[in-house]
C-alpha atoms as a PDB file:
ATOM      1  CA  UNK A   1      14.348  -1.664   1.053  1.00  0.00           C
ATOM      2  CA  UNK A   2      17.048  -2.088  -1.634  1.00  0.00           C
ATOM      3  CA  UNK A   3      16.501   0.558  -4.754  1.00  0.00           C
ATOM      4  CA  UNK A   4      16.482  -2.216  -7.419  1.00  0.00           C
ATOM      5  CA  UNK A   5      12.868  -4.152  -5.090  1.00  0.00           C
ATOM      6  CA  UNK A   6      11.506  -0.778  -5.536  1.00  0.00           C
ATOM      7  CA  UNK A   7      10.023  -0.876  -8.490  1.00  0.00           C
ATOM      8  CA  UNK A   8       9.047  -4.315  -8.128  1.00  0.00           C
ATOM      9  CA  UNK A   9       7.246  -3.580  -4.519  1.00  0.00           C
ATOM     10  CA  UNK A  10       5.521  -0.420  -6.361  1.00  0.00           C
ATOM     11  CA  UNK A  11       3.914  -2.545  -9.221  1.00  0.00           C
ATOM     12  CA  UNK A  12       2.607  -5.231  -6.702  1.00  0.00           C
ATOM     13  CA  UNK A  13       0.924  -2.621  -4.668  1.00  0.00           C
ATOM     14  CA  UNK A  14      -0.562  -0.259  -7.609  1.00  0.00           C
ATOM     15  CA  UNK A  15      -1.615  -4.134  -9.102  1.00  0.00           C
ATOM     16  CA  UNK A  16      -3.753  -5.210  -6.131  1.00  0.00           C
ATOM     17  CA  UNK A  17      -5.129  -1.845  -5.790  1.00  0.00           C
ATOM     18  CA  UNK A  18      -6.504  -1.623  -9.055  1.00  0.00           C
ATOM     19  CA  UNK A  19      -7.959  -4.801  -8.723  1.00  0.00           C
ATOM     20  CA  UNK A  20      -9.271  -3.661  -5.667  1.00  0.00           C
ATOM     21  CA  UNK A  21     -11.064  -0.150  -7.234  1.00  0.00           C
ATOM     22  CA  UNK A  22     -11.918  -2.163 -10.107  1.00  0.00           C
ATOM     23  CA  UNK A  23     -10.036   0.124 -12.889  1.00  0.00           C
ATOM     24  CA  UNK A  24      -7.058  -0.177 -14.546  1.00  0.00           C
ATOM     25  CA  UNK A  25      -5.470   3.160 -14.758  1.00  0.00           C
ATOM     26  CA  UNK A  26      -2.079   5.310 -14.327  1.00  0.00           C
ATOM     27  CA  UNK A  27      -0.389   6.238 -10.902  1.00  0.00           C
ATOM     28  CA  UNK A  28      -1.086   9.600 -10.085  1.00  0.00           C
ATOM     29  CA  UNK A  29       1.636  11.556  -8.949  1.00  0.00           C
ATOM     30  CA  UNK A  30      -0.559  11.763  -5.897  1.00  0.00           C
ATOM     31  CA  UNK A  31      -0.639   8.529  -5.244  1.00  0.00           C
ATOM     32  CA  UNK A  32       2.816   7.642  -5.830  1.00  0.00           C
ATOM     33  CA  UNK A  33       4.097   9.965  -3.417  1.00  0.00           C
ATOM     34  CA  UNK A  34       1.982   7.800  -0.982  1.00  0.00           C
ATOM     35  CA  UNK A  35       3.452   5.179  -1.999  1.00  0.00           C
ATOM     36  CA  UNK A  36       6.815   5.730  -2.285  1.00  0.00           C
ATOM     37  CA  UNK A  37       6.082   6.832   1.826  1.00  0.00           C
ATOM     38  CA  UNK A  38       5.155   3.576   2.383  1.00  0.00           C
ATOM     39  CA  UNK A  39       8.333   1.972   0.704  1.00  0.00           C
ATOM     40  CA  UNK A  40      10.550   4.641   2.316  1.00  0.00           C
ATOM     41  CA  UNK A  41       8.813   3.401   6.286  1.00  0.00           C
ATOM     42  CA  UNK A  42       9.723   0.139   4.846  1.00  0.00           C
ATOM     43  CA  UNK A  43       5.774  -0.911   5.454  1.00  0.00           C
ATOM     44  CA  UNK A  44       6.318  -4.856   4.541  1.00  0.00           C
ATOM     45  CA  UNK A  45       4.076  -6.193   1.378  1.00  0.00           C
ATOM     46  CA  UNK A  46       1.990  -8.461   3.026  1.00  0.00           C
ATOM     47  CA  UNK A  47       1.114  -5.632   5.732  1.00  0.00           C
ATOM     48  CA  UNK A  48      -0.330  -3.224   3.267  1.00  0.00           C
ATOM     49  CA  UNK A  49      -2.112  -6.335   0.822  1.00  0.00           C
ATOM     50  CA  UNK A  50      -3.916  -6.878   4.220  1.00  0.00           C
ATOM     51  CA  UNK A  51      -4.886  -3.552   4.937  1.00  0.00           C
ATOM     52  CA  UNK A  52      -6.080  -3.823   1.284  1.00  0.00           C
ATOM     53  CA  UNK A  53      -7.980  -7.021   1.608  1.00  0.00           C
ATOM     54  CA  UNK A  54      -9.721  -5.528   4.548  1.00  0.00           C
ATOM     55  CA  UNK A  55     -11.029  -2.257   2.901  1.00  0.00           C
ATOM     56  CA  UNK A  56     -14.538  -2.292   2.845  1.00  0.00           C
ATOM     57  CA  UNK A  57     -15.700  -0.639  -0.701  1.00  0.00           C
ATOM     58  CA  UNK A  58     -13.882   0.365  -3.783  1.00  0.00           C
ATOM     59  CA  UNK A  59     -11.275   2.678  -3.196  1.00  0.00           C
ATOM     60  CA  UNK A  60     -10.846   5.745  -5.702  1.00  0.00           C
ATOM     61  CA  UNK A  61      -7.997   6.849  -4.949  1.00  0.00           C
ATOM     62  CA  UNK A  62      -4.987   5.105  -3.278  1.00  0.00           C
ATOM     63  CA  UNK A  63      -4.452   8.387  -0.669  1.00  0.00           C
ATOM     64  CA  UNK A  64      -8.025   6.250   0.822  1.00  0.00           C
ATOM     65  CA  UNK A  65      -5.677   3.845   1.977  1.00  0.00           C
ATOM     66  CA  UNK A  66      -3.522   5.580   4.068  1.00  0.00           C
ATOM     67  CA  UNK A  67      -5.483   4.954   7.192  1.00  0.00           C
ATOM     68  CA  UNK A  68      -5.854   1.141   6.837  1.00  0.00           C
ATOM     69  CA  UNK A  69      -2.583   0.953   5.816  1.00  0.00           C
ATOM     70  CA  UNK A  70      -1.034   2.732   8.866  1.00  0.00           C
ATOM     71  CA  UNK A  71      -3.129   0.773  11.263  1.00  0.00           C
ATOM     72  CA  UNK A  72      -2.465  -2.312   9.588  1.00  0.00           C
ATOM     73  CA  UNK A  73       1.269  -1.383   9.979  1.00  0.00           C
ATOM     74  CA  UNK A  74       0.585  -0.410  13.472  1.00  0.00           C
ATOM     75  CA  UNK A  75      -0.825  -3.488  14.296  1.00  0.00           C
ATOM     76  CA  UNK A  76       1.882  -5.336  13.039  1.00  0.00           C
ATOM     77  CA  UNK A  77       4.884  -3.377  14.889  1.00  0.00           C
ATOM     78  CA  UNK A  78       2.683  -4.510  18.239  1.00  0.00           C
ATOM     79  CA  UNK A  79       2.331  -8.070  17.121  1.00  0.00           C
ATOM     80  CA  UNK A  80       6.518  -8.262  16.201  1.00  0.00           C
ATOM     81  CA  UNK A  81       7.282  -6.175  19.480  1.00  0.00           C
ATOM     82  CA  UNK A  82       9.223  -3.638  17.208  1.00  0.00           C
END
């Protein structure tokens, strides 16, 4: 991932998370060190938005969406033979 789609990538994510826990607040520094993990594997957007979209619940934190996203990821590397 280029530097300068970082910060665009980032915002998308945090975006449909919130929406997802249903409050609108500040990364954590937490939580930004997940995500920046998931921009340094190069995890593609639409992976993790699925992963999202098939959380069951309201997430509190995004560090809950580790799991989902890594199989979701997983799951994809099988289904593009990568």
């Amino acid at each position: 991932m280029r530097s300068e789609d970082r910060p665009t990538f980032a915002r998308c994510v945090w975006d449909e998370f919130c929406k997802l826990s249903g409050v609108e607040r500040c990364i954590s520094p937490a939580e930004f060190y997940v995500l920046e993990g998931w921009m340094d594997q190069q995890i593609p957007l639409p992976v993790i938005l699925r992963a999202f979209g098939e959380f069951k619940g309201k997430p509190r934190k995004l560090e809950a969406m580790q799991v989902p996203v890594r199989r979701a990821y997983e799951f994809w590397r099988r289904a593009m033979c990568l």
